[in-house]
N, C-alpha and C. Protein backbone atom coordinates (compact mmCIF):
# COMPACT_ATOMS: atom_id res chain seq x y z
N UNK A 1 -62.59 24.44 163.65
CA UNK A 1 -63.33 25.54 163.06
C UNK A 1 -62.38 26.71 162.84
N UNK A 2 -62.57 27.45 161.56
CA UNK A 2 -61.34 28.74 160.90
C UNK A 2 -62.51 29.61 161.52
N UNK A 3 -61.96 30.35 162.13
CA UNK A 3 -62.91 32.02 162.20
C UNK A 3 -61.91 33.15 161.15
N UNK A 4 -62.60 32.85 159.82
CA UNK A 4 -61.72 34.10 158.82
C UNK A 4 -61.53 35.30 159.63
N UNK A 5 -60.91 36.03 159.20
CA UNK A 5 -60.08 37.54 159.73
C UNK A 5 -59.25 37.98 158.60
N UNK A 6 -59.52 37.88 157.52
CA UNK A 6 -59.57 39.00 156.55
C UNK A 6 -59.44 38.03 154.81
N UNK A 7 -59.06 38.82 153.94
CA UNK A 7 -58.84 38.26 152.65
C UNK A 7 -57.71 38.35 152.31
N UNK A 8 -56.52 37.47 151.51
CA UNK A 8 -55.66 37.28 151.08
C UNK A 8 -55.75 37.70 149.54
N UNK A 9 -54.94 38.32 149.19
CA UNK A 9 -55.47 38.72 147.42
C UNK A 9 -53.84 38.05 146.96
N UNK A 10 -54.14 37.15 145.83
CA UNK A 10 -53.13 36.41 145.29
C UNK A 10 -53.34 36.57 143.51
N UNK A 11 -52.18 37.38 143.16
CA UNK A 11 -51.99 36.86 141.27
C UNK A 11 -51.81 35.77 141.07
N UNK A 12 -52.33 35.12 140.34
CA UNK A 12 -51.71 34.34 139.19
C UNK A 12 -51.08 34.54 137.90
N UNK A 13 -50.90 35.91 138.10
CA UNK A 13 -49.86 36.58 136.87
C UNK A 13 -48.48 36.55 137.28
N UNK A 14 -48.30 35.72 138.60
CA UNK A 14 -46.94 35.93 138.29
C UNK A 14 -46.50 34.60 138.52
N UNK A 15 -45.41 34.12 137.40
CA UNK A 15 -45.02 32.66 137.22
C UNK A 15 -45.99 31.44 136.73
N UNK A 16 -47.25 31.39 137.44
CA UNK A 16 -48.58 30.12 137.19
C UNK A 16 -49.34 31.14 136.58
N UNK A 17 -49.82 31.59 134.99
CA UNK A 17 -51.15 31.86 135.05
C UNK A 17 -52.38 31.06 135.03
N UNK A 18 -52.18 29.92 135.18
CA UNK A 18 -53.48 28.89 134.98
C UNK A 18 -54.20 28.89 136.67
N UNK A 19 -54.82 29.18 135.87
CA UNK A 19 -55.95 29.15 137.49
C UNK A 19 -55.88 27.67 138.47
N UNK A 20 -56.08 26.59 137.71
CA UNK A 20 -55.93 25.12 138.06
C UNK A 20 -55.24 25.33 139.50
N UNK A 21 -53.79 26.00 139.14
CA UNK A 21 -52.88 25.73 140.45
C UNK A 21 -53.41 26.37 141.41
N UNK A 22 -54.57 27.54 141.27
CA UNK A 22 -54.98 27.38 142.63
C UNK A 22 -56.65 27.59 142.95
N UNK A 23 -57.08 27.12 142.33
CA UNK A 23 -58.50 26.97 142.32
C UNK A 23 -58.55 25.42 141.73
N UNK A 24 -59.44 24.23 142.28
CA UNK A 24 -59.94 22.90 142.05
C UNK A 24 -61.03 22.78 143.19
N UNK A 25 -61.27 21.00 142.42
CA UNK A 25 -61.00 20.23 141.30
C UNK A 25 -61.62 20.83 140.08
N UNK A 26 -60.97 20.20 139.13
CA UNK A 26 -61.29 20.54 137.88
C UNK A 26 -62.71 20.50 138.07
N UNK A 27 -63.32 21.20 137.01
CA UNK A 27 -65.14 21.59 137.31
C UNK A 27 -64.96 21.19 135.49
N UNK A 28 -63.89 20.79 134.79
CA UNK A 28 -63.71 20.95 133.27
C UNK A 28 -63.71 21.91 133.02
N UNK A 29 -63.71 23.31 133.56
CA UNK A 29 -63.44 24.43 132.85
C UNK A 29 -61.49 24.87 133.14
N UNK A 30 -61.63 24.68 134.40
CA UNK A 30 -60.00 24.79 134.95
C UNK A 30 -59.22 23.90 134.33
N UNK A 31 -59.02 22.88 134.45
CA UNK A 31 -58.46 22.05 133.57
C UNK A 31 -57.20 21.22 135.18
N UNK A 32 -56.87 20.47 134.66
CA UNK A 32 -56.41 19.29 135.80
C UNK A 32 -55.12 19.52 136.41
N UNK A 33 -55.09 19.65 137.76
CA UNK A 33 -53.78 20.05 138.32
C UNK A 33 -53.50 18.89 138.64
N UNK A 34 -51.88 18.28 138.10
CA UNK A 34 -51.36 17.19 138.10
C UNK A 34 -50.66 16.85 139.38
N UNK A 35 -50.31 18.25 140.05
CA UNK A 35 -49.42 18.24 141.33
C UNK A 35 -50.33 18.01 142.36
N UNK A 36 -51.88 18.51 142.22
CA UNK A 36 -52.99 18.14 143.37
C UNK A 36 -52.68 19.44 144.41
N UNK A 37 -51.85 20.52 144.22
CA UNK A 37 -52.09 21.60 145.25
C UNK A 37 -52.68 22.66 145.23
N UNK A 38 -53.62 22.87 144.86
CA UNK A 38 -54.47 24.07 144.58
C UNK A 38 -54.99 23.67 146.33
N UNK A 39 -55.55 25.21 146.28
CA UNK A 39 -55.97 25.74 147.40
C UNK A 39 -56.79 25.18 147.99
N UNK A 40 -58.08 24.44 147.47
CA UNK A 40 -59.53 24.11 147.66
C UNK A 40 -59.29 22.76 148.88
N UNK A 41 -58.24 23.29 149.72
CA UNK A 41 -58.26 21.64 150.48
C UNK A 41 -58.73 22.27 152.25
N UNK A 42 -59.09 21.97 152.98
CA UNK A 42 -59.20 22.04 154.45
C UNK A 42 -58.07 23.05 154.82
N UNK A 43 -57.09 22.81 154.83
CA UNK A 43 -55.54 22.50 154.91
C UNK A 43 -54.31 22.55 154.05
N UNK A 44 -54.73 23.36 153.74
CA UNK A 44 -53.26 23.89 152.09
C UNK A 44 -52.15 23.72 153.03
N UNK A 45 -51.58 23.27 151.90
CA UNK A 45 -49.90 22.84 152.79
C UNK A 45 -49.73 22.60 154.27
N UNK A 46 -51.05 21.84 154.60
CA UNK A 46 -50.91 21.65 156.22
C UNK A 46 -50.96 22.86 157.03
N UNK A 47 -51.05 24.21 156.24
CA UNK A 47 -51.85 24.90 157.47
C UNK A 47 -52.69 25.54 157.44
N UNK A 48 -53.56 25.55 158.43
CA UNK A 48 -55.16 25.80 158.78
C UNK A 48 -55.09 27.42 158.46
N UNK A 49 -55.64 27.95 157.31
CA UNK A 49 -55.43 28.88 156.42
C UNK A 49 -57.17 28.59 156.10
N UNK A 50 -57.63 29.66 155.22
CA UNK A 50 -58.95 29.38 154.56
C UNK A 50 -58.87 30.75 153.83
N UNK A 51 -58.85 29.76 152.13
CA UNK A 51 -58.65 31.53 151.60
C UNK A 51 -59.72 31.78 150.49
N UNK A 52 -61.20 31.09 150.98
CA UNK A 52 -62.23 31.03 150.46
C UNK A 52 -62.67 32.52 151.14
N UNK A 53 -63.05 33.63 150.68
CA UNK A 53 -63.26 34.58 151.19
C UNK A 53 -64.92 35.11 150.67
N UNK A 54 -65.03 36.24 151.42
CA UNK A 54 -66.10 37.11 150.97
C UNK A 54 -66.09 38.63 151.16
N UNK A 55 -66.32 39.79 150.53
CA UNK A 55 -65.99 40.95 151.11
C UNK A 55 -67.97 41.63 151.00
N UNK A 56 -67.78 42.19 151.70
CA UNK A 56 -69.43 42.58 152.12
C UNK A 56 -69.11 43.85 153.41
N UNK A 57 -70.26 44.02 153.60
CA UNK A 57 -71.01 44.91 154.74
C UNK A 57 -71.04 43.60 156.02
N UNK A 58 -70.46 44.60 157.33
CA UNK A 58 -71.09 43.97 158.35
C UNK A 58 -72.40 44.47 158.40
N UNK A 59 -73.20 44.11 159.37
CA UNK A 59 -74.63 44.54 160.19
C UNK A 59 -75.00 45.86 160.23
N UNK A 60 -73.81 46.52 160.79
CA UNK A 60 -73.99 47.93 160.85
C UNK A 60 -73.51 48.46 159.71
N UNK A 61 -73.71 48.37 158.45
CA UNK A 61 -73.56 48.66 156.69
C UNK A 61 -71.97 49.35 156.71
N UNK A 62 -70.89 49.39 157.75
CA UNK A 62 -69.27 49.09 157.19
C UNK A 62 -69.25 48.19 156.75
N UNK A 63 -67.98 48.85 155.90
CA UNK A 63 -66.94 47.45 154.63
C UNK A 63 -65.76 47.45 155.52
N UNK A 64 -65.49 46.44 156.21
CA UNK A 64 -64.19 46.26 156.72
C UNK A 64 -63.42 46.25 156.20
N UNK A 65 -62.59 46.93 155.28
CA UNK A 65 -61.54 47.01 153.89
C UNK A 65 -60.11 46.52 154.56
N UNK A 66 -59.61 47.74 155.00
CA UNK A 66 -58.71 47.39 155.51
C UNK A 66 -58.48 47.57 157.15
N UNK A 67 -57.46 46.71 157.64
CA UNK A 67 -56.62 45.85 157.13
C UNK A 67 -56.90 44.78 157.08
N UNK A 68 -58.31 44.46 156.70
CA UNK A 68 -58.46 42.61 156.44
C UNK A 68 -58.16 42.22 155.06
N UNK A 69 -57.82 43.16 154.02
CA UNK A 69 -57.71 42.69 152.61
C UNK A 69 -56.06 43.21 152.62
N UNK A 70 -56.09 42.14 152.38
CA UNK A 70 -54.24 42.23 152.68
C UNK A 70 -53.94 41.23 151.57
N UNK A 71 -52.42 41.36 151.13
CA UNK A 71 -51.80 40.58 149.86
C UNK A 71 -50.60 39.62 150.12
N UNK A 72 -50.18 38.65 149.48
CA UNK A 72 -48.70 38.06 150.47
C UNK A 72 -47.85 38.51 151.06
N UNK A 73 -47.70 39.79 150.46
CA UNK A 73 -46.11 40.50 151.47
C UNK A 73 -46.44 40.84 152.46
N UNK A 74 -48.09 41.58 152.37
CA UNK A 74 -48.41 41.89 154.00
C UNK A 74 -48.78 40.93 154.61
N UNK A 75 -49.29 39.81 154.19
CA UNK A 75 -49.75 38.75 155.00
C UNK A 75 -48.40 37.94 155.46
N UNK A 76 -47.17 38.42 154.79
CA UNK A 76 -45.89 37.49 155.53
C UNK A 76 -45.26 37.95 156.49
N UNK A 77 -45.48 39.49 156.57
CA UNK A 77 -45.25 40.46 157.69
C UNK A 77 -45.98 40.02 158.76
N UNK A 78 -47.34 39.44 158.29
CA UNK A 78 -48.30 39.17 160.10
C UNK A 78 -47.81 37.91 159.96
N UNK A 79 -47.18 37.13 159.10
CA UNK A 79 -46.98 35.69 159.67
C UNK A 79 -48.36 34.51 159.18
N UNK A 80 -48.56 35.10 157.98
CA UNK A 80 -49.60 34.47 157.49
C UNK A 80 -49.78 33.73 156.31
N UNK A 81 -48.90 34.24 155.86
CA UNK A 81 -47.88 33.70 154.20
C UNK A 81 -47.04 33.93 154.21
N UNK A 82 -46.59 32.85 152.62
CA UNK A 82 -44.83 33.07 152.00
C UNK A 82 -44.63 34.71 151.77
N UNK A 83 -43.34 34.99 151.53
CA UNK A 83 -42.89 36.08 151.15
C UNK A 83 -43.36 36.13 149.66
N UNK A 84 -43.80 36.68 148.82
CA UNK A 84 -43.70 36.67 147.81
C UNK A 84 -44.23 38.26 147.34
N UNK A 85 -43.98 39.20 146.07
CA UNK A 85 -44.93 40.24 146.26
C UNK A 85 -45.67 40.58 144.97
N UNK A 86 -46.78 39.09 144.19
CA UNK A 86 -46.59 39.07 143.37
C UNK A 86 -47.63 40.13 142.94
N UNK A 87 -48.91 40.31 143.58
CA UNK A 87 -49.68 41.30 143.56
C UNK A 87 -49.26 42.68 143.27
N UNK A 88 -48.23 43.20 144.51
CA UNK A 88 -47.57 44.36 144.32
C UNK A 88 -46.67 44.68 143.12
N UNK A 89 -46.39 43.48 142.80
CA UNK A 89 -44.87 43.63 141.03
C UNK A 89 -46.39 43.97 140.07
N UNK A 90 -47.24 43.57 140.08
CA UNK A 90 -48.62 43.97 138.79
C UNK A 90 -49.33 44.98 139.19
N UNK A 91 -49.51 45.50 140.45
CA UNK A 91 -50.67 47.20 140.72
C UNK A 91 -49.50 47.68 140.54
N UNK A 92 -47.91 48.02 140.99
CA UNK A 92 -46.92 48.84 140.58
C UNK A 92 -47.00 49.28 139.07
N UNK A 93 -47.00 48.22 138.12
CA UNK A 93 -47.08 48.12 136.64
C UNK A 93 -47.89 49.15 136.01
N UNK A 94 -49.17 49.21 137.11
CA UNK A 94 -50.12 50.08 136.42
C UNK A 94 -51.19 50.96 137.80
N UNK A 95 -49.52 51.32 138.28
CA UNK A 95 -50.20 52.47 139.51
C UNK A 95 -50.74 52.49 140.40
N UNK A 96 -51.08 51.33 140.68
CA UNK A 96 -52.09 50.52 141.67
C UNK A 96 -51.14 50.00 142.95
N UNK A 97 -51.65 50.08 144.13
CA UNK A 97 -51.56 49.64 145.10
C UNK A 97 -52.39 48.78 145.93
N UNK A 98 -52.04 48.13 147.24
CA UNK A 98 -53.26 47.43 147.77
C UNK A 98 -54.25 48.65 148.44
N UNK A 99 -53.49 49.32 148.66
CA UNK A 99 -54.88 51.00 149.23
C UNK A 99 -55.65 51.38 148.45
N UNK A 100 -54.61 51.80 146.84
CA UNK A 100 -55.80 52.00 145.94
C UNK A 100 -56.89 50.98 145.53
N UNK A 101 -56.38 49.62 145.85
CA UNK A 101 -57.29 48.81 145.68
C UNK A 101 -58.41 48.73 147.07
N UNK A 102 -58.00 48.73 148.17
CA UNK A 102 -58.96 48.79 149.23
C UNK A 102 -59.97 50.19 148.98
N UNK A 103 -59.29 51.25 148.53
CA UNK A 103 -60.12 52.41 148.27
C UNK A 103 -61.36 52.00 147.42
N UNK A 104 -61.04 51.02 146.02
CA UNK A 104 -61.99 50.82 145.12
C UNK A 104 -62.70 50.03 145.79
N UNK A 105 -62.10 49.08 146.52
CA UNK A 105 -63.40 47.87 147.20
C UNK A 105 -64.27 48.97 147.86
N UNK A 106 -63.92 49.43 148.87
CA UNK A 106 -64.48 50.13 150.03
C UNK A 106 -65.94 51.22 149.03
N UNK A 107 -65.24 52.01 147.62
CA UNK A 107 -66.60 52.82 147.26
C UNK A 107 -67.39 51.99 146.39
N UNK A 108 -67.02 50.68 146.05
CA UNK A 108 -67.71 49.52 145.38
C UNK A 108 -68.89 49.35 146.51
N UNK A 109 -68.22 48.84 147.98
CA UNK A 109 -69.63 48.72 148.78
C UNK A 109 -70.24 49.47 148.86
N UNK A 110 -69.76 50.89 149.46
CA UNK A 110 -70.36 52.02 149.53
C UNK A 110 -71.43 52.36 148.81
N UNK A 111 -71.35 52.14 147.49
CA UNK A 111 -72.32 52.22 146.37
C UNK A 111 -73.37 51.86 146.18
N UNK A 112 -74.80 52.51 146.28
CA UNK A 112 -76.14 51.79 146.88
C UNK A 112 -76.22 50.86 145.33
N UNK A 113 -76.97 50.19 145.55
CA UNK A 113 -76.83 48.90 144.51
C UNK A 113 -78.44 49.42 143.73
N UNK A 114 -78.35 49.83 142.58
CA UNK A 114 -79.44 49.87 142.31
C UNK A 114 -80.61 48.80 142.01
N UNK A 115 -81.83 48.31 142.35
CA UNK A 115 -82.60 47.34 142.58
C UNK A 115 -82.85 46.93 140.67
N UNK A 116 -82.83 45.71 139.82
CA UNK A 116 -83.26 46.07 138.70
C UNK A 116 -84.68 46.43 138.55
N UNK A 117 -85.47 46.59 137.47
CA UNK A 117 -86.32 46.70 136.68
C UNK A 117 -87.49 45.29 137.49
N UNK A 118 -88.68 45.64 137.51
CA UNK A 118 -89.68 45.20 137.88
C UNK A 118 -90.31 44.47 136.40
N UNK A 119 -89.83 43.43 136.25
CA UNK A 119 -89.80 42.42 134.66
C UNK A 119 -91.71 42.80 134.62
N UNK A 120 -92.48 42.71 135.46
CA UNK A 120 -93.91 43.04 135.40
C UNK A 120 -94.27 44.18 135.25
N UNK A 121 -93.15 45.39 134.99
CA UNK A 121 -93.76 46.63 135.09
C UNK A 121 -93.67 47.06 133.49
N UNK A 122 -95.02 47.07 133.07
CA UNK A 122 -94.58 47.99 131.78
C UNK A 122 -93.86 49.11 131.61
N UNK A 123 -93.33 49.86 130.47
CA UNK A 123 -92.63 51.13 130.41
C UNK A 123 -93.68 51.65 130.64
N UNK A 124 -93.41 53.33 130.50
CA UNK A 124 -94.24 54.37 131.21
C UNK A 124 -94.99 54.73 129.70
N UNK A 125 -94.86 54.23 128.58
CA UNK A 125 -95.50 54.70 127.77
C UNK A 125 -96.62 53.90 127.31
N UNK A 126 -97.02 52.68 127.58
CA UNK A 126 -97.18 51.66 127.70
C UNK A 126 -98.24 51.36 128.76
N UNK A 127 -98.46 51.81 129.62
CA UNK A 127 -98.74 51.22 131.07
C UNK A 127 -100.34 51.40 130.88
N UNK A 128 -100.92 52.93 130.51
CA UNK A 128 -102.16 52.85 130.43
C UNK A 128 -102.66 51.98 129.92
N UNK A 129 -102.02 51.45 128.50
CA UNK A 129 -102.79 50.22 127.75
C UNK A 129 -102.62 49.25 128.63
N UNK A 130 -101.80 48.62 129.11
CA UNK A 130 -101.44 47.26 129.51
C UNK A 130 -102.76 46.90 130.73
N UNK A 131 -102.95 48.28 131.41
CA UNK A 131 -103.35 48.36 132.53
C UNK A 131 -105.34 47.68 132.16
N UNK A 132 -105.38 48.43 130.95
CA UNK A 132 -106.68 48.12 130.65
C UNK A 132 -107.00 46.56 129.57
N UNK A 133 -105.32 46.68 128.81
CA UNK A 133 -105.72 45.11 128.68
C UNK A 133 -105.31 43.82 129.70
N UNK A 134 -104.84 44.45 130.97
CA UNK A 134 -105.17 43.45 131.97
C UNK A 134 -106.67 43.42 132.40
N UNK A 135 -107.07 44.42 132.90
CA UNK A 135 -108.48 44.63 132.96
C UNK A 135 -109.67 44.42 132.64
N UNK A 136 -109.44 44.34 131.34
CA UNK A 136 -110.13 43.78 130.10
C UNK A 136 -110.18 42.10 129.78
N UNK A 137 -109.05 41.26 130.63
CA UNK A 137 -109.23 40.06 130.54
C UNK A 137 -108.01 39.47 129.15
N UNK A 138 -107.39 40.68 128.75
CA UNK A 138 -107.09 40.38 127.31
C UNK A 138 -105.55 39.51 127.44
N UNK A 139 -105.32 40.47 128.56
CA UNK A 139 -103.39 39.61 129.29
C UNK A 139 -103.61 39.12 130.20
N UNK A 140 -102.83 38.43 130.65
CA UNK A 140 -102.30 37.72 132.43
C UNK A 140 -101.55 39.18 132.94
N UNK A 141 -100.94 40.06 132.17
CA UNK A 141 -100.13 41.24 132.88
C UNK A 141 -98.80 40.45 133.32
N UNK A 142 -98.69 39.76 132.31
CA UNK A 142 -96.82 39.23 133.09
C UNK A 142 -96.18 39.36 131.82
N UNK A 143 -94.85 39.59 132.13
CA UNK A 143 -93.52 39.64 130.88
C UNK A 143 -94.41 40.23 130.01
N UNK A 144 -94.40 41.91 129.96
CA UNK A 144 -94.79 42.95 129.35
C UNK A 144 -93.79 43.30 128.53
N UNK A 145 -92.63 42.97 128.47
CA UNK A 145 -91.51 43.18 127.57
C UNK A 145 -91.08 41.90 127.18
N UNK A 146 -91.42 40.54 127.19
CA UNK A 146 -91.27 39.26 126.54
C UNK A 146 -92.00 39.63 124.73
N UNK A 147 -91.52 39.19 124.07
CA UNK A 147 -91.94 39.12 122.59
C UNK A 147 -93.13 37.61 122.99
N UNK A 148 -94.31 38.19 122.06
CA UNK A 148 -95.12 37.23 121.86
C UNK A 148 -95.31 36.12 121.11
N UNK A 149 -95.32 34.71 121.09
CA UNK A 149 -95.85 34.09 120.24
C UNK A 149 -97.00 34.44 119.02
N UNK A 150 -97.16 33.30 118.20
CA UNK A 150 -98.21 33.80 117.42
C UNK A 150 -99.61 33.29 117.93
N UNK A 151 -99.38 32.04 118.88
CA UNK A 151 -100.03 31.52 119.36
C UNK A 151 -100.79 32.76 120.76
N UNK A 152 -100.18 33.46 121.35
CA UNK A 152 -100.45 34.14 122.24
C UNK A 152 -101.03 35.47 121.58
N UNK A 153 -100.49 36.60 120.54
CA UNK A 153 -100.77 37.35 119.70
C UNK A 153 -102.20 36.68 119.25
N UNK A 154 -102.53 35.76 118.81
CA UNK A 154 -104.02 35.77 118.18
C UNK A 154 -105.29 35.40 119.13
N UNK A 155 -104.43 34.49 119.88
CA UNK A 155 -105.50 34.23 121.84
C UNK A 155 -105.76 35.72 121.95
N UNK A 156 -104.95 36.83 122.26
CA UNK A 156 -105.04 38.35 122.75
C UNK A 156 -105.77 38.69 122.03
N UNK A 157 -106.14 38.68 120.77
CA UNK A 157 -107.01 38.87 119.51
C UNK A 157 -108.31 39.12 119.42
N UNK A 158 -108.21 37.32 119.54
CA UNK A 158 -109.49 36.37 119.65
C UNK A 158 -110.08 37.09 121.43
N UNK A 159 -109.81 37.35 122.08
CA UNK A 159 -110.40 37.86 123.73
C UNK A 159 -110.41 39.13 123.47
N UNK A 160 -109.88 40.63 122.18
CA UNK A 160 -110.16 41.57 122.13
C UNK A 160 -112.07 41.43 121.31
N UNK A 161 -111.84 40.34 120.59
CA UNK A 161 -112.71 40.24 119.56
C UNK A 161 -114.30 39.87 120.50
N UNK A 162 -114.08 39.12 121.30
CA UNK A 162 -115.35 38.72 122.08
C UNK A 162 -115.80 39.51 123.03
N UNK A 163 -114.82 40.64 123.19
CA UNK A 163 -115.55 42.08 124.30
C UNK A 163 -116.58 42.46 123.36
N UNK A 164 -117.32 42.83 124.49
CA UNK A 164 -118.72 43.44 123.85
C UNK A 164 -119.22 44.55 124.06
């Protein structure tokens, strides 16, 4: 059993851009790694690594940012990866660091998530009617913003027509 302890952030902009080499098996969208080493194994290169990740809120609504989101150079410093710094040669490019990047994760969670739209709720301009042609027997009151059939448009019709 892996007990994760943080995220590894890896480019593929530098040298491989094809995803294949490290994301499989092919799903047909990736397309076929001939060498067979993409990441997706127990055991990448024989060591017990797992770089299937997730970044979230613990329990008590912290984002553990850093230092669990770490990149190869820092992860070769703890002894966790190759040397390589391919992440850092592309946020350098364009100002970016792994902080400024932990900064963006960290107000990404931070950020209350707004809930969408209630697909059953009519707009506010709207609502009195809906309310009375639910009432009225004339709707079911569902998908108030779905476009109608013609078949449904003349049923609504035909049930305005038989109120009495």
């Amino acid at each position: 059993m892996i007990t994760p302890t943080g995220v590894m952030l890896h480019s593929t902009g530098a040298n491989n851009p094809n995803l294949r080499r490290y994301v499989g098996p092919d799903d047909g969208l990736l397309g076929y790694n001939q060498h067979d080493n993409h990441w997706n194994h127990p055991t990448p290169g024989g060591k017990k690594v797992c770089v299937h990740a997730f970044i979230g809120k613990l329990a008590d609504g912290i984002a553990p940012v850093k230092p669990s989101l770490i990149d190869h150079s820092e992860g070769y410093a703890l002894g966790l990866a190759s040397n390589h710094g391919d992440v850092k040669r592309w946020f350098t490019r364009h100002g970016k660091s792994m902080d400024t990047l932990r900064a963006d994760v960290r107000k990404l969670l931070e950020t209350p998530v707004t809930p969408p739209p209630d697909p059953n709720a009519p707009s506010d301009w709207a609502r009195e009617a809906w309310e009375w042609g639910k009432a009225m027997g004339i709707t079911d009151g569902m998908n108030p913003k779905a476009s109608a059939t013609r078949e449904q448009t003349v049923t609504m019709l035909w049930r305005f027509g038989k109120l009495k």
